[in-house]
C-alpha atoms as a PDB file:
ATOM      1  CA  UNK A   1      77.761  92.086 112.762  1.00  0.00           C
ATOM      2  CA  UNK A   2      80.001  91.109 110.774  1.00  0.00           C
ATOM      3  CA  UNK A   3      80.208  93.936 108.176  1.00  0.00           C
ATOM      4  CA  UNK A   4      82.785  97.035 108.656  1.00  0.00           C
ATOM      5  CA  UNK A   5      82.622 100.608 107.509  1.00  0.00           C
ATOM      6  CA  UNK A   6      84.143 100.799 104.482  1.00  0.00           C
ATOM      7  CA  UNK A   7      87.112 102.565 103.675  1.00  0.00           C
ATOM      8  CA  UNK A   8      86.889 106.804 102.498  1.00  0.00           C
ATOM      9  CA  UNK A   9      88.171 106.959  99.045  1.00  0.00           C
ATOM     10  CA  UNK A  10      87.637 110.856  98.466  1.00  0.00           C
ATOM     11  CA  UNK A  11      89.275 111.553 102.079  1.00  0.00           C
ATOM     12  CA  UNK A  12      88.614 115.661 101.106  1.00  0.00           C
ATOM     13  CA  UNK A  13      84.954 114.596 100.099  1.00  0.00           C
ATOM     14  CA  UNK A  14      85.201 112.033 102.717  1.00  0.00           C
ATOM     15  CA  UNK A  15      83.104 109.947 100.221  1.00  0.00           C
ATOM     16  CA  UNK A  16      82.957 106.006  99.773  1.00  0.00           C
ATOM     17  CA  UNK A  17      82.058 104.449  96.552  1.00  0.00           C
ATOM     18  CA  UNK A  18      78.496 103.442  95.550  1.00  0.00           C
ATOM     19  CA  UNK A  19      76.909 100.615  97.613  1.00  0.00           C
ATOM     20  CA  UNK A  20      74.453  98.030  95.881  1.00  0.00           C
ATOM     21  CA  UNK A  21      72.142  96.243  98.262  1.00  0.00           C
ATOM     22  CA  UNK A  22      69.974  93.544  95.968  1.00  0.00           C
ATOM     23  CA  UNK A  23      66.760  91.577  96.704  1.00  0.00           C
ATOM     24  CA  UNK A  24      65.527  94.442  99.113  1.00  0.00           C
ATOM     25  CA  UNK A  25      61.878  93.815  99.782  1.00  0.00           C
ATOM     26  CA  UNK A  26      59.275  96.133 102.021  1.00  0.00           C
ATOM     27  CA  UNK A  27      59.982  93.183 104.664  1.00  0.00           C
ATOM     28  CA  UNK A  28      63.909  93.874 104.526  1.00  0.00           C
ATOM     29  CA  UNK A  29      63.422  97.582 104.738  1.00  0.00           C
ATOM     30  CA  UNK A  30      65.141  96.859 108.167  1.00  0.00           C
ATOM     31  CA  UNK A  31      67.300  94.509 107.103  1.00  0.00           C
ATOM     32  CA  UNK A  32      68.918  96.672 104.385  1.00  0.00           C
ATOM     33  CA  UNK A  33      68.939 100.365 106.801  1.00  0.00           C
ATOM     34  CA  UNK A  34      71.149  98.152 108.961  1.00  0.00           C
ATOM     35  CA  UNK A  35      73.678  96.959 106.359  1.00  0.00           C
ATOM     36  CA  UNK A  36      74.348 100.699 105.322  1.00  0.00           C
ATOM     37  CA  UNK A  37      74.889 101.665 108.877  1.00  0.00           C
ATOM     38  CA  UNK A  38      77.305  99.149 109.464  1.00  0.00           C
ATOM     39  CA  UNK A  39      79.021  99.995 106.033  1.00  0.00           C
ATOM     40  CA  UNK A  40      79.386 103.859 106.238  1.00  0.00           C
ATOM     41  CA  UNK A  41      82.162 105.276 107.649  1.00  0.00           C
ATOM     42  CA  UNK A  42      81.852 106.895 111.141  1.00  0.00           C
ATOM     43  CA  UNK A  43      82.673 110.335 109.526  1.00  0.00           C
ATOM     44  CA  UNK A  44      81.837 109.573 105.950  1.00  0.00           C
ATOM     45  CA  UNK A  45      79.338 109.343 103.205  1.00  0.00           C
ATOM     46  CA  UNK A  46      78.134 106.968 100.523  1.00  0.00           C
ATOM     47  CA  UNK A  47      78.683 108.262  96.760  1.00  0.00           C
ATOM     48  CA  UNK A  48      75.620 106.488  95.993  1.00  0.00           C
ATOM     49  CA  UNK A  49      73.314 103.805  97.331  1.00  0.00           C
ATOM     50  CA  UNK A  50      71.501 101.171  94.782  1.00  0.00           C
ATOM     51  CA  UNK A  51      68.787  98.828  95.417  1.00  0.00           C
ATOM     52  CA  UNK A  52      69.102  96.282  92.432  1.00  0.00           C
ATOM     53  CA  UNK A  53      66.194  93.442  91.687  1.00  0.00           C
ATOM     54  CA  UNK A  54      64.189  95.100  94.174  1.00  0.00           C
ATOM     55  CA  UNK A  55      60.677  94.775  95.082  1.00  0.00           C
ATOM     56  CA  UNK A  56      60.300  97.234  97.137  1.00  0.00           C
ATOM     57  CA  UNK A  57      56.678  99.187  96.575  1.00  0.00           C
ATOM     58  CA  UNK A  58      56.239 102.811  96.865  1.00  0.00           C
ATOM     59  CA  UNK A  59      55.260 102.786 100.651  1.00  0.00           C
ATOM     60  CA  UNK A  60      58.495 100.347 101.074  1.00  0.00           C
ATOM     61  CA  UNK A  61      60.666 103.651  99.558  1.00  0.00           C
ATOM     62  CA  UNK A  62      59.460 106.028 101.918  1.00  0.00           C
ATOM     63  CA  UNK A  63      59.918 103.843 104.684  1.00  0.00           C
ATOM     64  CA  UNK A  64      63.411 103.464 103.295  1.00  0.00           C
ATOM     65  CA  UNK A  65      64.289 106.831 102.886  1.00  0.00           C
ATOM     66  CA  UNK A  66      62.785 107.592 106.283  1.00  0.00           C
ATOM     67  CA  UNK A  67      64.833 105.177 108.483  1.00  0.00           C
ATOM     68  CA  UNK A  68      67.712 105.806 105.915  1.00  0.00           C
ATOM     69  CA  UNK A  69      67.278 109.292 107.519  1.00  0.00           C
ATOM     70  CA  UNK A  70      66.701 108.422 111.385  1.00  0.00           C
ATOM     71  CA  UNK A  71      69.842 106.223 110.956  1.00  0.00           C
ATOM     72  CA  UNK A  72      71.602 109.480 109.975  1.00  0.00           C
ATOM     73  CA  UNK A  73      72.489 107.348 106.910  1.00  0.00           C
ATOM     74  CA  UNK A  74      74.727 110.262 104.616  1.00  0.00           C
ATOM     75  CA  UNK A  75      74.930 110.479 100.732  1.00  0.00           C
ATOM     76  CA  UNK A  76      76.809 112.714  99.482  1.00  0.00           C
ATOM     77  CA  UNK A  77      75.034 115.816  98.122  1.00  0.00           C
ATOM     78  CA  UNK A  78      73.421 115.824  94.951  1.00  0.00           C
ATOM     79  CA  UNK A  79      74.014 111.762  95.214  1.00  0.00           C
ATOM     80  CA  UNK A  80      71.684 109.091  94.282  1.00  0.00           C
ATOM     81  CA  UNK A  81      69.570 106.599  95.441  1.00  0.00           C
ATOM     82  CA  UNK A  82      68.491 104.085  92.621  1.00  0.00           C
ATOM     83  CA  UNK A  83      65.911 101.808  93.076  1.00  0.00           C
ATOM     84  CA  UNK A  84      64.748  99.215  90.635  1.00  0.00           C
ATOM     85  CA  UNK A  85      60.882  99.003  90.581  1.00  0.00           C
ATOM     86  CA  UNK A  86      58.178  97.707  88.237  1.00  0.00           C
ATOM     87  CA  UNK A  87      54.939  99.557  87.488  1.00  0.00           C
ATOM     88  CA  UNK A  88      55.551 102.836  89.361  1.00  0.00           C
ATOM     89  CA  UNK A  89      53.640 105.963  88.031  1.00  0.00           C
ATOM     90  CA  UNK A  90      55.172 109.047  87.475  1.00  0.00           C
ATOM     91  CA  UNK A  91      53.564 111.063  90.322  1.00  0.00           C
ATOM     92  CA  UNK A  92      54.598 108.801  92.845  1.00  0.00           C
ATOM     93  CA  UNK A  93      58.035 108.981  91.635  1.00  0.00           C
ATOM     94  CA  UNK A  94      57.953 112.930  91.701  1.00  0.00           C
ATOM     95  CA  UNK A  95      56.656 112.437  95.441  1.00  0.00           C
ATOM     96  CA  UNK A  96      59.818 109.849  96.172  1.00  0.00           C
ATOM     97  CA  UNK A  97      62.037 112.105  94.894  1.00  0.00           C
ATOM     98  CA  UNK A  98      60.954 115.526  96.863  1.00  0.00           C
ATOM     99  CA  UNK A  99      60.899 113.055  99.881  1.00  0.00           C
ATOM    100  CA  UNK A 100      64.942 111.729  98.948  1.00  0.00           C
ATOM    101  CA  UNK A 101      65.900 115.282  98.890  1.00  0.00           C
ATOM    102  CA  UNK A 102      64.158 116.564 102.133  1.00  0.00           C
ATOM    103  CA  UNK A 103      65.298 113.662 104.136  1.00  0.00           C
ATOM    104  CA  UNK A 104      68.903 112.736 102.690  1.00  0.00           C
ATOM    105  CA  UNK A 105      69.762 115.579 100.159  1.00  0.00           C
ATOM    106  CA  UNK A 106      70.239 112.968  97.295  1.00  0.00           C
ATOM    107  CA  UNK A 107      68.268 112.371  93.974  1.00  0.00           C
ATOM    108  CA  UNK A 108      66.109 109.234  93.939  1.00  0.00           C
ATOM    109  CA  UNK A 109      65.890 107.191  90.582  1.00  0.00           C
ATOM    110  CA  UNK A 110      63.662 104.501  89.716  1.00  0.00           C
ATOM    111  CA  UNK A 111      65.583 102.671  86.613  1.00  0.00           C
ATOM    112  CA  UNK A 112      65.447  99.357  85.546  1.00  0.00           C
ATOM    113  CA  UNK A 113      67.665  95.947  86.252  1.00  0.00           C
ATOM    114  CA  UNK A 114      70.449  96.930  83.615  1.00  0.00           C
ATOM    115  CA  UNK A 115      70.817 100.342  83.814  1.00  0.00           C
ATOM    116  CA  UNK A 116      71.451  99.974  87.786  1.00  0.00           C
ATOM    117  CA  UNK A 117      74.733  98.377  87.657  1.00  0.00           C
ATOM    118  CA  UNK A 118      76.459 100.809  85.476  1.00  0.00           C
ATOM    119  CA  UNK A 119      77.240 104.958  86.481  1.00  0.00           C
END
């Protein structure tokens, strides 16, 4: 409750910068949907949206992405949502990332703990 959108920084793109959500786990799915509702702008979009030190599993992503998507949560086109994960194979990832596009027209990325902080 006590989070507020946060301000549009691209006001033509009507973008916000990249949000980074850590310790996400299949049991904060909820938890973590409701944070980037209260953070995105009524009329915006997020540039990006991380999950560092995750441990979320596959199923935990798609039920991510889908209540990312019932909570109309927006990412800008072509944006990303980054994941860290350990021990995902590579057909699963294919199937996350046709799901990320369908539902929020973003790319999804599994990467690793360091490469998650950085663009």
């Amino acid at each position: 409750m006590a989070l507020q959108p946060l301000p549009i920084i691209d006001g033509p793109k009507k973008e916000t910068g990249a949000v980074w959500i850590s310790g996400v786990s299949n049991a904060k799915v909820d938890w973590a949907v409701q944070v980037a509702k209260a953070l995105q702008p009524a009329t915006g979009k997020f540039y990006s949206l991380r999950f560092p030190r995750s441990e979320l599993t596959v199923d935990g992503c798609k039920e991510l992405i889908n209540k990312l998507h019932q909570h109309s949560i927006a990412i800008r086109a072509n944006g990303r949502l980054y994941v860290t994960m350990a021990n995902i194979w590579a057909p699963d990832v294919v199937q996350l990332r046709h799901l990320a596009k369908s539902k929020l027209n973003c790319e999804f990325d599994c990467i690793d703990d360091a490469a998650i902080w950085s663009d």
